[in-house]
C-alpha atoms as a PDB file:
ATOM      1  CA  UNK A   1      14.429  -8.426  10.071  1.00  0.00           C
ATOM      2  CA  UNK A   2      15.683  -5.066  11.448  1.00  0.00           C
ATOM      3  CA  UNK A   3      15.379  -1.460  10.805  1.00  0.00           C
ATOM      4  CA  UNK A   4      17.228  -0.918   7.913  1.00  0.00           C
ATOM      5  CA  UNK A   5      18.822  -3.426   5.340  1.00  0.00           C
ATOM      6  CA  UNK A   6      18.214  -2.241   2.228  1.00  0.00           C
ATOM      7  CA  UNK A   7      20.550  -3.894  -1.109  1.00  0.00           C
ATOM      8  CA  UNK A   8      20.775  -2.957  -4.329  1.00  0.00           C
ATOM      9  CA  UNK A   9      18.407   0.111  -6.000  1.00  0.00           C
ATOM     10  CA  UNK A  10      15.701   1.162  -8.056  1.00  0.00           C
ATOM     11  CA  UNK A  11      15.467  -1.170 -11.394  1.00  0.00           C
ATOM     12  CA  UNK A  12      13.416   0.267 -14.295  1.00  0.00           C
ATOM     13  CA  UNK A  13      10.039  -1.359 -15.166  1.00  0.00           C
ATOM     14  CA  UNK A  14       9.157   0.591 -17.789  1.00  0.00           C
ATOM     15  CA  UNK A  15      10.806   3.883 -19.263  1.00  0.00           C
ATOM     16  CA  UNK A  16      11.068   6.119 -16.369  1.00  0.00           C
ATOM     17  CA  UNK A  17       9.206   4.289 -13.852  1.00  0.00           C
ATOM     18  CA  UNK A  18      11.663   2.638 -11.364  1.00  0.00           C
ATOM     19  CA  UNK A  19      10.849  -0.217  -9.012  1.00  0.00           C
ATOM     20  CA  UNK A  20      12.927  -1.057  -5.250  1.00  0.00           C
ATOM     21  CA  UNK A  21      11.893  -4.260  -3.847  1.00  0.00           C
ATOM     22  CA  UNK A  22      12.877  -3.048  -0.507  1.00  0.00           C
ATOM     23  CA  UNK A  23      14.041  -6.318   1.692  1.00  0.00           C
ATOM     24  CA  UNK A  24      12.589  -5.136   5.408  1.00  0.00           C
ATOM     25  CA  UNK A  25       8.959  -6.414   4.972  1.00  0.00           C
ATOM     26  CA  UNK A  26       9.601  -7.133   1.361  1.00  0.00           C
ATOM     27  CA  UNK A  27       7.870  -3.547   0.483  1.00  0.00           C
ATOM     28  CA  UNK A  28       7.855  -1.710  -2.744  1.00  0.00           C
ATOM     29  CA  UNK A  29       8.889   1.778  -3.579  1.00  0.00           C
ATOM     30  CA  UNK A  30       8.082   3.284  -6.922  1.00  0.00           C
ATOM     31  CA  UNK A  31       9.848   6.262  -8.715  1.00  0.00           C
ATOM     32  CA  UNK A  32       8.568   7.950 -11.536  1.00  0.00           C
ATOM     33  CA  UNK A  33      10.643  10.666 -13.354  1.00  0.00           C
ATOM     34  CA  UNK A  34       9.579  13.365 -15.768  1.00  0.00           C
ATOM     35  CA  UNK A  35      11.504  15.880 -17.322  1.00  0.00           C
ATOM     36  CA  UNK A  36      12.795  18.293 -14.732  1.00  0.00           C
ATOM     37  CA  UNK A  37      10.425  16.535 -11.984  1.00  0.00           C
ATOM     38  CA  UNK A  38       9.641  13.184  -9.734  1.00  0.00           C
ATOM     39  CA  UNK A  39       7.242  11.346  -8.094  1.00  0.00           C
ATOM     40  CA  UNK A  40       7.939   8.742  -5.197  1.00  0.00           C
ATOM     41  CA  UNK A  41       5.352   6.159  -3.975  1.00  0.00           C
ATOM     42  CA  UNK A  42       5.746   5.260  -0.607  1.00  0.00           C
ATOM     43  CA  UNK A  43       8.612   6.134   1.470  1.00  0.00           C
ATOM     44  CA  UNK A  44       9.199   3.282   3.773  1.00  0.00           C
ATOM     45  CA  UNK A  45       9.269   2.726   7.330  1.00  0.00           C
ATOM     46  CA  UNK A  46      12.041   4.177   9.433  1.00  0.00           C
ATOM     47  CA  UNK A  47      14.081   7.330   9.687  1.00  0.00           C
ATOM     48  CA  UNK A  48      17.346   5.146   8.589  1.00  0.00           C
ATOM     49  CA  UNK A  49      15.468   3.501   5.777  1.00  0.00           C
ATOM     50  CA  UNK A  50      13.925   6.735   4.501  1.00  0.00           C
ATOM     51  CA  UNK A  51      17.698   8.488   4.459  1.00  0.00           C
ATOM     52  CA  UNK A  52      18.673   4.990   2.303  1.00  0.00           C
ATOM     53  CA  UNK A  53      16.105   6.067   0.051  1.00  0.00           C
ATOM     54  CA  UNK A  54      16.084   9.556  -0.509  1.00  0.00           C
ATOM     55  CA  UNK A  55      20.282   8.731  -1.116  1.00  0.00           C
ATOM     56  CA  UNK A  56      18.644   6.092  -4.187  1.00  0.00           C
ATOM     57  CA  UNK A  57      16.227   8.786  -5.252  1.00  0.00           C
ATOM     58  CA  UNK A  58      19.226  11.337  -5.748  1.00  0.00           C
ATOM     59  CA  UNK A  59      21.244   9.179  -7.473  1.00  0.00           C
ATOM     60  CA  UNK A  60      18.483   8.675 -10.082  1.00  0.00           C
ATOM     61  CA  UNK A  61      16.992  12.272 -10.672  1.00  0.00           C
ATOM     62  CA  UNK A  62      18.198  15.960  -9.067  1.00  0.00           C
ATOM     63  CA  UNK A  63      14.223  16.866  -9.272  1.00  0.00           C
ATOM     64  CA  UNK A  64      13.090  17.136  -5.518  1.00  0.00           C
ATOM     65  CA  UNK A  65       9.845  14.772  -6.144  1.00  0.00           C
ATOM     66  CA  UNK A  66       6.523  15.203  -5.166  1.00  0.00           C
ATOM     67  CA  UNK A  67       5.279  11.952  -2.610  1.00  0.00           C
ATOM     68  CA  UNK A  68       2.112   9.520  -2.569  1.00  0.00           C
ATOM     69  CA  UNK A  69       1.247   7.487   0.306  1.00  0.00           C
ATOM     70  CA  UNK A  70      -0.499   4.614  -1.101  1.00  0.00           C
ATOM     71  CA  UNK A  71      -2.413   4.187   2.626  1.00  0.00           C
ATOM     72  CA  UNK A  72      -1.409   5.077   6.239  1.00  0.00           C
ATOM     73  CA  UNK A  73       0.308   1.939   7.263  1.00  0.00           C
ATOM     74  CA  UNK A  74       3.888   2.631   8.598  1.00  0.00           C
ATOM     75  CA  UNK A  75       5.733   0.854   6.183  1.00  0.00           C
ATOM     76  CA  UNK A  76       4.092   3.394   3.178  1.00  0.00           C
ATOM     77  CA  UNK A  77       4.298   6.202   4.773  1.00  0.00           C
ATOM     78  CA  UNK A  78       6.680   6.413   7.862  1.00  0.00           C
ATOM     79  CA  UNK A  79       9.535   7.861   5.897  1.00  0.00           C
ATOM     80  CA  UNK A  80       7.758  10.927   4.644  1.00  0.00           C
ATOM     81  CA  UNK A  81       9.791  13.186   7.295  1.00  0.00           C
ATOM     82  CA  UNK A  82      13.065  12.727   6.176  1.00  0.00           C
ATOM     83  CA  UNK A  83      11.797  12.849   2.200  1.00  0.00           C
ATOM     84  CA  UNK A  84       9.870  15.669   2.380  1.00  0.00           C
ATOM     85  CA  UNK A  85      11.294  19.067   2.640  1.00  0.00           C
ATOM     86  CA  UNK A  86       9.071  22.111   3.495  1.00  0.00           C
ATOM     87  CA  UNK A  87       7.230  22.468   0.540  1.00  0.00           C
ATOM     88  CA  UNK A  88       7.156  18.888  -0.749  1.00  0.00           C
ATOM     89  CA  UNK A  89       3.521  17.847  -1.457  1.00  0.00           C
ATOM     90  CA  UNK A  90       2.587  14.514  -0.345  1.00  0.00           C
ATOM     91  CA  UNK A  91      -0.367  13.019  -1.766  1.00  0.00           C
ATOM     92  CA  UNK A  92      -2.815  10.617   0.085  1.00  0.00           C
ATOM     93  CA  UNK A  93      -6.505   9.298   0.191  1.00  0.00           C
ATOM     94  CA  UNK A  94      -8.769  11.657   2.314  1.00  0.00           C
ATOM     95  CA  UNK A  95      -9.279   8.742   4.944  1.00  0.00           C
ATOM     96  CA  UNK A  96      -5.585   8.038   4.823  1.00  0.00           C
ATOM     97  CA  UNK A  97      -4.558  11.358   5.322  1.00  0.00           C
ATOM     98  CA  UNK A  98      -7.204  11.556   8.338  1.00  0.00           C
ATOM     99  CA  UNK A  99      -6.214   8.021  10.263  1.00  0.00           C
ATOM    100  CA  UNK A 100      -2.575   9.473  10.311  1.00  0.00           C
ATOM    101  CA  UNK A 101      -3.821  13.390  10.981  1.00  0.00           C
ATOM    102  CA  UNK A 102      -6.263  12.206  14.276  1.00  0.00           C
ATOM    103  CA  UNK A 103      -4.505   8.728  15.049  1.00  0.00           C
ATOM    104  CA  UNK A 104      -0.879   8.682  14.371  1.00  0.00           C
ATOM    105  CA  UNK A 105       0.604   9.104  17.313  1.00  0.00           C
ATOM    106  CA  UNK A 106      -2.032   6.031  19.055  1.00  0.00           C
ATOM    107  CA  UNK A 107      -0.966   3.759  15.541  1.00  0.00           C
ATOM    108  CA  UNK A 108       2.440   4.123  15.808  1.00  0.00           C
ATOM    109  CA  UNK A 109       2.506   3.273  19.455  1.00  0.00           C
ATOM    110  CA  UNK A 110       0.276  -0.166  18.581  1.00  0.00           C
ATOM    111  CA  UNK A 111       2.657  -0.552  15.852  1.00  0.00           C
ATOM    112  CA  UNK A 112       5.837  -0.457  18.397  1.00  0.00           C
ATOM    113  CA  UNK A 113       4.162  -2.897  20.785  1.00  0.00           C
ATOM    114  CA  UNK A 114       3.678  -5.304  17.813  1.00  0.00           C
ATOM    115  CA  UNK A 115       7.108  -5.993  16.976  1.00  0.00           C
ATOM    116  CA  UNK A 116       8.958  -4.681  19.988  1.00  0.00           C
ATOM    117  CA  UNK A 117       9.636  -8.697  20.832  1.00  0.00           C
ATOM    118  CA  UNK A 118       9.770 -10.292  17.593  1.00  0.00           C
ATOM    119  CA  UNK A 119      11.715  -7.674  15.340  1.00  0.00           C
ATOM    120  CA  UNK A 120      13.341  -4.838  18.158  1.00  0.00           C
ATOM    121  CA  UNK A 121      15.184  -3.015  15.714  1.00  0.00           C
ATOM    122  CA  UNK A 122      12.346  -2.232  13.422  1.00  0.00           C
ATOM    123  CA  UNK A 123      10.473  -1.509  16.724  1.00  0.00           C
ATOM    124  CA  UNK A 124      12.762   1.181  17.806  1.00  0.00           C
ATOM    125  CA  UNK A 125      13.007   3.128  14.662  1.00  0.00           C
ATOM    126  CA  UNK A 126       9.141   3.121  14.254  1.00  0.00           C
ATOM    127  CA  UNK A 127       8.749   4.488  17.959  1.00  0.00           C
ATOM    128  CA  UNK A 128      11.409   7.336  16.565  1.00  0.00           C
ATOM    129  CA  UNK A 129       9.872   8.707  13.768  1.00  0.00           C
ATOM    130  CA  UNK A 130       8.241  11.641  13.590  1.00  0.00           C
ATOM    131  CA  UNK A 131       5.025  11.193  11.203  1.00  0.00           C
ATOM    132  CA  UNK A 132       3.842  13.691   8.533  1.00  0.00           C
ATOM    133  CA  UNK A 133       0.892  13.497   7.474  1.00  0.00           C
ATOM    134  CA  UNK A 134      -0.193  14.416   3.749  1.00  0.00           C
ATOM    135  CA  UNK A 135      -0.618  17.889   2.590  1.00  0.00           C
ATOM    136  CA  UNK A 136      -2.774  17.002   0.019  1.00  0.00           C
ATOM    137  CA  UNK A 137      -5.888  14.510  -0.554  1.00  0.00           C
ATOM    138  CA  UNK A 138      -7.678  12.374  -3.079  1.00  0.00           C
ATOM    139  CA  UNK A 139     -11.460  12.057  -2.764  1.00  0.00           C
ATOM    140  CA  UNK A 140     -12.082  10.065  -6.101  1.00  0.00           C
ATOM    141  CA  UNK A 141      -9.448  11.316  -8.736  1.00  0.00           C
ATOM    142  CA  UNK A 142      -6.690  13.463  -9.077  1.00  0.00           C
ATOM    143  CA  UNK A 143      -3.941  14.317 -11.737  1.00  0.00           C
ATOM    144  CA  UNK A 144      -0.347  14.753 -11.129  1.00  0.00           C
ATOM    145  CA  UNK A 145       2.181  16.179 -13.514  1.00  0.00           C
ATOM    146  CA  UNK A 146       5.347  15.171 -13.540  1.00  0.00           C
ATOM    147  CA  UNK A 147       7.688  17.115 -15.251  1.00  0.00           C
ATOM    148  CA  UNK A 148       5.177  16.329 -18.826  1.00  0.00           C
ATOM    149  CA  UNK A 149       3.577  12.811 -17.616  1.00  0.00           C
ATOM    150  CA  UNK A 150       0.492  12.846 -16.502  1.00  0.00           C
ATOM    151  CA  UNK A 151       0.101  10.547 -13.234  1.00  0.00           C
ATOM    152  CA  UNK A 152      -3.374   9.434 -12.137  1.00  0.00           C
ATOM    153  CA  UNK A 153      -4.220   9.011  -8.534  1.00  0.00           C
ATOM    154  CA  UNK A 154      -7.219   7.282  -7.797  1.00  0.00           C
ATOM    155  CA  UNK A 155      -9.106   6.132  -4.721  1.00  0.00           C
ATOM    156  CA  UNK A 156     -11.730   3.352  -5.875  1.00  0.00           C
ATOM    157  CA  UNK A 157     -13.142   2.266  -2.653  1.00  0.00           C
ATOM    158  CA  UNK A 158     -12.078   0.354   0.527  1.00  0.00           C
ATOM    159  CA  UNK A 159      -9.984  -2.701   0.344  1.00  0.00           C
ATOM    160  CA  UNK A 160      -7.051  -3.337   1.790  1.00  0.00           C
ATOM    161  CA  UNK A 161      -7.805  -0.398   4.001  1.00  0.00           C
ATOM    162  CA  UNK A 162     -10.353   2.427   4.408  1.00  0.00           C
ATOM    163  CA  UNK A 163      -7.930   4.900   2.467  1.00  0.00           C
ATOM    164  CA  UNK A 164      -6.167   2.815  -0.540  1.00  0.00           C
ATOM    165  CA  UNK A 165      -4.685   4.725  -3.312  1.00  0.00           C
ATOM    166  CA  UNK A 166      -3.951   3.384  -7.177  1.00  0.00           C
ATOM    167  CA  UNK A 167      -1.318   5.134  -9.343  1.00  0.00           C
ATOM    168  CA  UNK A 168      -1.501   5.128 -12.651  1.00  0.00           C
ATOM    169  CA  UNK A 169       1.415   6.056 -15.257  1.00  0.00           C
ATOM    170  CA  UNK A 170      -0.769   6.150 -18.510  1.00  0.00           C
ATOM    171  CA  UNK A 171       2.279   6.521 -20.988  1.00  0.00           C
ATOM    172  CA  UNK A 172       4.329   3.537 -19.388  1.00  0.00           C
ATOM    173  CA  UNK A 173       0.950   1.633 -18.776  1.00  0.00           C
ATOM    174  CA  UNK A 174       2.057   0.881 -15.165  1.00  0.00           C
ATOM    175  CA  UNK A 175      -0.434   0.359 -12.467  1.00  0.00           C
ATOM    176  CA  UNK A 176       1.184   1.198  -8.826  1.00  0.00           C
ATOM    177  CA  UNK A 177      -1.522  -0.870  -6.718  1.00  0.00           C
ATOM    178  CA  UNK A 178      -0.217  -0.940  -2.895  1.00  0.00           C
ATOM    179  CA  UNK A 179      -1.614  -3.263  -1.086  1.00  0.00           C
ATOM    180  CA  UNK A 180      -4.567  -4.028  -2.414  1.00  0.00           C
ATOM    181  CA  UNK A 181      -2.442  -6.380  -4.909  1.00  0.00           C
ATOM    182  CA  UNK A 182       0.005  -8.604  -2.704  1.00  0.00           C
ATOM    183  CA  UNK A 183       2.303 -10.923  -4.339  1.00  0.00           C
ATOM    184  CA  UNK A 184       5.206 -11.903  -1.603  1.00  0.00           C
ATOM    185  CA  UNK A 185       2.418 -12.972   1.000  1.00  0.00           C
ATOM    186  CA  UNK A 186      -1.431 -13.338   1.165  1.00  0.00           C
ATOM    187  CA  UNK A 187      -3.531 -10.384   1.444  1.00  0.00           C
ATOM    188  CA  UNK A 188      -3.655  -8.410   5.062  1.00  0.00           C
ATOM    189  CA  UNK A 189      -6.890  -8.041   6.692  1.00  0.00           C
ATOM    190  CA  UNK A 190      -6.142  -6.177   9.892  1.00  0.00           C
ATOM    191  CA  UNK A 191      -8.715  -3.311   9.237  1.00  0.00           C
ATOM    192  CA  UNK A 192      -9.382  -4.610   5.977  1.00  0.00           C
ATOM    193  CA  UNK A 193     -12.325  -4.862   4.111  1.00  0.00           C
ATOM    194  CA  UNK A 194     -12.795  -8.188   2.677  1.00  0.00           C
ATOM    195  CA  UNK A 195     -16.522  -7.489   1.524  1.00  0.00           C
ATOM    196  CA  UNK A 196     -15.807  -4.872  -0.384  1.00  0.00           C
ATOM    197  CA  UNK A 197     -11.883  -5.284  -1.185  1.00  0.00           C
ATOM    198  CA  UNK A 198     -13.352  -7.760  -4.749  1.00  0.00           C
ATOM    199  CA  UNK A 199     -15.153  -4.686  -6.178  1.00  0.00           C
ATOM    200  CA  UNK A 200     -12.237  -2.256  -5.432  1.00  0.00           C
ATOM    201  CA  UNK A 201      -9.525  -4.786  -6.893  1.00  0.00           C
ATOM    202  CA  UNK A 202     -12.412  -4.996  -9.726  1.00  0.00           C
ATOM    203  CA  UNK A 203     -11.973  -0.992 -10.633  1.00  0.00           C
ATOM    204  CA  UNK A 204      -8.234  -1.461 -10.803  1.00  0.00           C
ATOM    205  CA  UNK A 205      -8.433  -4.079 -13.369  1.00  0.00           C
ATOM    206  CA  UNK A 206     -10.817  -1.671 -15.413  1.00  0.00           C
ATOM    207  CA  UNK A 207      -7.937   0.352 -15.758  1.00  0.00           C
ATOM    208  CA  UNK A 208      -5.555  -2.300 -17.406  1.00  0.00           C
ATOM    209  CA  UNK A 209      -4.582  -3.466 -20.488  1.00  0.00           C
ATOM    210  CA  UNK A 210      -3.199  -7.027 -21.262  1.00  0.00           C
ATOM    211  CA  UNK A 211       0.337  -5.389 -20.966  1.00  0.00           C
ATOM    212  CA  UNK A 212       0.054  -3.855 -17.721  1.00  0.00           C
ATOM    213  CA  UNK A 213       2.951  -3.771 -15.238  1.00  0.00           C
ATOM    214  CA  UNK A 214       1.231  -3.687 -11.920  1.00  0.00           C
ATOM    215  CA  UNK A 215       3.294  -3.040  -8.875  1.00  0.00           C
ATOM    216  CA  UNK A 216       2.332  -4.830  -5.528  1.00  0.00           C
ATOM    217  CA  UNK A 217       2.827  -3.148  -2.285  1.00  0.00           C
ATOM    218  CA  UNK A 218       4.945  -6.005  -1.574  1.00  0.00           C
ATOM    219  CA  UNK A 219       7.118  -8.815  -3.867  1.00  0.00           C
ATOM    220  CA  UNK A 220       7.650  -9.285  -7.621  1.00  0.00           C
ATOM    221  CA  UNK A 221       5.789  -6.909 -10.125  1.00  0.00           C
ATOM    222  CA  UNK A 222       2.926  -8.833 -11.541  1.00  0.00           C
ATOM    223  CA  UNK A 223       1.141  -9.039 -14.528  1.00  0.00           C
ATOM    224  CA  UNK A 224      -3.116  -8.589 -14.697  1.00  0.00           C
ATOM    225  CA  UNK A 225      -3.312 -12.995 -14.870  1.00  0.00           C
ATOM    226  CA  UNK A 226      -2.015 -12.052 -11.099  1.00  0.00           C
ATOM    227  CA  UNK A 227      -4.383  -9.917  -9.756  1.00  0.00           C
ATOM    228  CA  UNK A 228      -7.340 -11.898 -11.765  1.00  0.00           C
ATOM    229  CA  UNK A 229      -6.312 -14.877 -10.050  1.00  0.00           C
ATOM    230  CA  UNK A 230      -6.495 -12.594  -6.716  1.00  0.00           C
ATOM    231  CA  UNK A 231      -9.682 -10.753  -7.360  1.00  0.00           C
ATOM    232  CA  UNK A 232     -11.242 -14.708  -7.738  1.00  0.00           C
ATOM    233  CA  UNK A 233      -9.760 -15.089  -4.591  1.00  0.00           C
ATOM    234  CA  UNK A 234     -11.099 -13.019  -2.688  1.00  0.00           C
ATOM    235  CA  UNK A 235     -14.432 -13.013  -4.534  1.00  0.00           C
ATOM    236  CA  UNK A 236     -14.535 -16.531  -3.340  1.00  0.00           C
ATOM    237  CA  UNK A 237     -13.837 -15.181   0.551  1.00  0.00           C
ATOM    238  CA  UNK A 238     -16.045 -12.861   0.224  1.00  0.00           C
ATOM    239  CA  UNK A 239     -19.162 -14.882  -0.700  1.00  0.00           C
ATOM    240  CA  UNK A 240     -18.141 -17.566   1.969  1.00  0.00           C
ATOM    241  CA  UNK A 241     -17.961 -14.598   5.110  1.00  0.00           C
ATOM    242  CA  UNK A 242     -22.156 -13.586   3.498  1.00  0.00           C
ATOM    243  CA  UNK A 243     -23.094 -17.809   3.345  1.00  0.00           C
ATOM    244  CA  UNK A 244     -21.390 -18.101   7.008  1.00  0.00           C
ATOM    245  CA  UNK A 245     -23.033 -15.099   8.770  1.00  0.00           C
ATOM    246  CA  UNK A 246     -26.021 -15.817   7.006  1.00  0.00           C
ATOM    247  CA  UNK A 247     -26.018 -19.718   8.308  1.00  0.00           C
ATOM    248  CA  UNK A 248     -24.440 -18.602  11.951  1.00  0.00           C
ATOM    249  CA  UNK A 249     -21.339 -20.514  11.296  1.00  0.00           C
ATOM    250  CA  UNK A 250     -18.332 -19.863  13.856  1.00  0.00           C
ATOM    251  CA  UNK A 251     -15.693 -17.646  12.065  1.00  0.00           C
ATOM    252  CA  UNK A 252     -13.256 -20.259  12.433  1.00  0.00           C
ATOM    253  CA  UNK A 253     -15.354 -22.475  10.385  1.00  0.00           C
ATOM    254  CA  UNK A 254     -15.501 -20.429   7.421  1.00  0.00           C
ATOM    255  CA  UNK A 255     -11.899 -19.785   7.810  1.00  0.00           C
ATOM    256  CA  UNK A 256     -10.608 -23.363   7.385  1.00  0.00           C
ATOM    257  CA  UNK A 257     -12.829 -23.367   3.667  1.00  0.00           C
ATOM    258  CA  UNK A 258     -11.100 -19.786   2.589  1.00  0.00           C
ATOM    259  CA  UNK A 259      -8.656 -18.790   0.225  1.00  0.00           C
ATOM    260  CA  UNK A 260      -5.073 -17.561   1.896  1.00  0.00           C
ATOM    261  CA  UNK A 261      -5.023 -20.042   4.715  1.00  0.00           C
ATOM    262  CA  UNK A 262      -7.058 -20.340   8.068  1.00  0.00           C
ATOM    263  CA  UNK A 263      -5.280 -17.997  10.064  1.00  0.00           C
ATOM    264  CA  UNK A 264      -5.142 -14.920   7.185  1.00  0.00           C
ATOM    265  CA  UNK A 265      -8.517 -16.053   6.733  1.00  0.00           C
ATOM    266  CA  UNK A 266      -9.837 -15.963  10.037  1.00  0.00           C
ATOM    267  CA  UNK A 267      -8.855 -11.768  10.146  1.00  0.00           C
ATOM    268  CA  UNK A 268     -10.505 -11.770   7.303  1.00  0.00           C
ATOM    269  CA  UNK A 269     -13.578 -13.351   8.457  1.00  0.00           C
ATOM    270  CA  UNK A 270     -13.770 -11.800  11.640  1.00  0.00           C
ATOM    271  CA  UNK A 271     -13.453  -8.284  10.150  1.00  0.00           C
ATOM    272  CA  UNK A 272     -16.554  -9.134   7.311  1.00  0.00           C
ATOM    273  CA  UNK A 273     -18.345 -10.224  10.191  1.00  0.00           C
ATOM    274  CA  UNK A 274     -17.968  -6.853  11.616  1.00  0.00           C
ATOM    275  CA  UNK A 275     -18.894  -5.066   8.335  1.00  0.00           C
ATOM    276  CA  UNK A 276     -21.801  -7.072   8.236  1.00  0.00           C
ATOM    277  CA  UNK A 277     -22.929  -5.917  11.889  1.00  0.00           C
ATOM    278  CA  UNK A 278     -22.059  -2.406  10.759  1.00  0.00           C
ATOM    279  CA  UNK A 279     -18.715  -2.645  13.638  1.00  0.00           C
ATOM    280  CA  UNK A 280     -16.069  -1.816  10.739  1.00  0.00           C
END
């Protein structure tokens, strides 16, 4: 892994929606194009990655586009300095928009320390950026036009984080899901929350038809078989974190009988754990 890296461009999903599989952390970017305007979904990690992609972006549309930060983690939104110019909105849940607002500077320092042995390079350029926060918030629902397409932002409860966003392209019937739909890696769980994650992953399959593109935050666009098959997932964790805190079991326990693999699991466990103690 290192800072930068990125092959290839945006492919086209659908008509006007635009897909890069971005190889550093295997992380999606989404472009949607309207006539005369843009939207980009996520912008990445780094300084050197965001100037890769805002070179993609112009190569596909002249529009300067509007930006959604699907949730606060770096690798969403750490780019959103060198895409946004001065009167670029940037779109984000309320909580998302307050963790990076209040807690930036503190998450991007615990995000340095994490990789600063393992992956240096991508270390370095997250201690260098300098992070923007959104300019504009979702509470429940808001509508985005892009240049004639209507774009549907939606925040329909915790998951993945406290702050997760869903965009919806109506007229290409693409859903844009973050992370609340992996597909190159089990779920994350780091402030995650498992016990409610089933009945926000629930809402976003409300939303879809048979045909549905849906976009992970990371790996292969998916179809809704996928994320049915990953909403019984972690249906099936969540019932087994309730049955082990209400028998006492040892988190460990109920992480060796959980979907995703003991040691996903265990993050996962620990944090319902919390929830259920009223600690997350």
């Amino acid at each position: 892994m290192s800072g930068t890296g990125g092959t290839g461009g945006f492919a086209e999903i659908a008509a006007g929606v635009y897909v890069w599989r971005y190889p550093v952390l295997d992380v999606n970017v989404t472009l949607v194009v309207g006539s005369g305007a843009a939207l980009l979904v996520d912008t990445l990690s780094t300084d050197a990655q965001a100037w890769e992609l805002r070179e993609a972006v112009r190569r596909m549309t002249d529009a300067p586009p509007t930006i959604v930060n699907t949730h606060h983690h770096f690798d969403h939104c750490f780019g959103n300095a060198v895409l946004a110019g001065p009167d670029t909105e940037i779109w984000a849940a309320e909580e998302a928009t307050r963790l990076l607002r209040e807690r930036g500077d503190r998450l991007q320092r615990d995000w340095y320390l994490e990789f600063a042995a393992t992956h240096p390079s991508l270390a370095d350029g997250l201690a260098a950026v300098r992070i923007v926060a959104p300019t504009r918030t979702v509470h429940l629902e808001s509508t985005v036009d892009v240049g004639g397409r209507r774009v549907l932002l939606r925040h329909l409860g915790r998951g993945h984080t406290a702050g997760d966003l869903v965009v919806q392209v109506p007229d290409a019937d693409v859903l844009l899901a973050g992370d609340l739909v992996e597909q190159s890696g089990p779920p994350q769980f780091g402030d995650a929350f498992p016990l409610e994650w089933p009945e926000t992953l629930a809402g976003l399959l409300r939303l879809a038809t048979p045909a549905t593109a849906v976009v992970p935050g990371h790996g292969a666009v998916v179809d809704t078989a996928f994320v049915r098959g990953q909403h019984a997932d972690l249906t099936a964790l969540e019932w087994l974190i309730r049955d082990g805190d209400a028998d006492g079991a040892p988190a460990a326990d109920v992480a060796a009988k959980a979907p995703f693999g003991p040691a996903v699991a265990l993050v996962a466990v620990e944090r319902g754990y919390a929830e259920l103690a009223g600690r997350a």
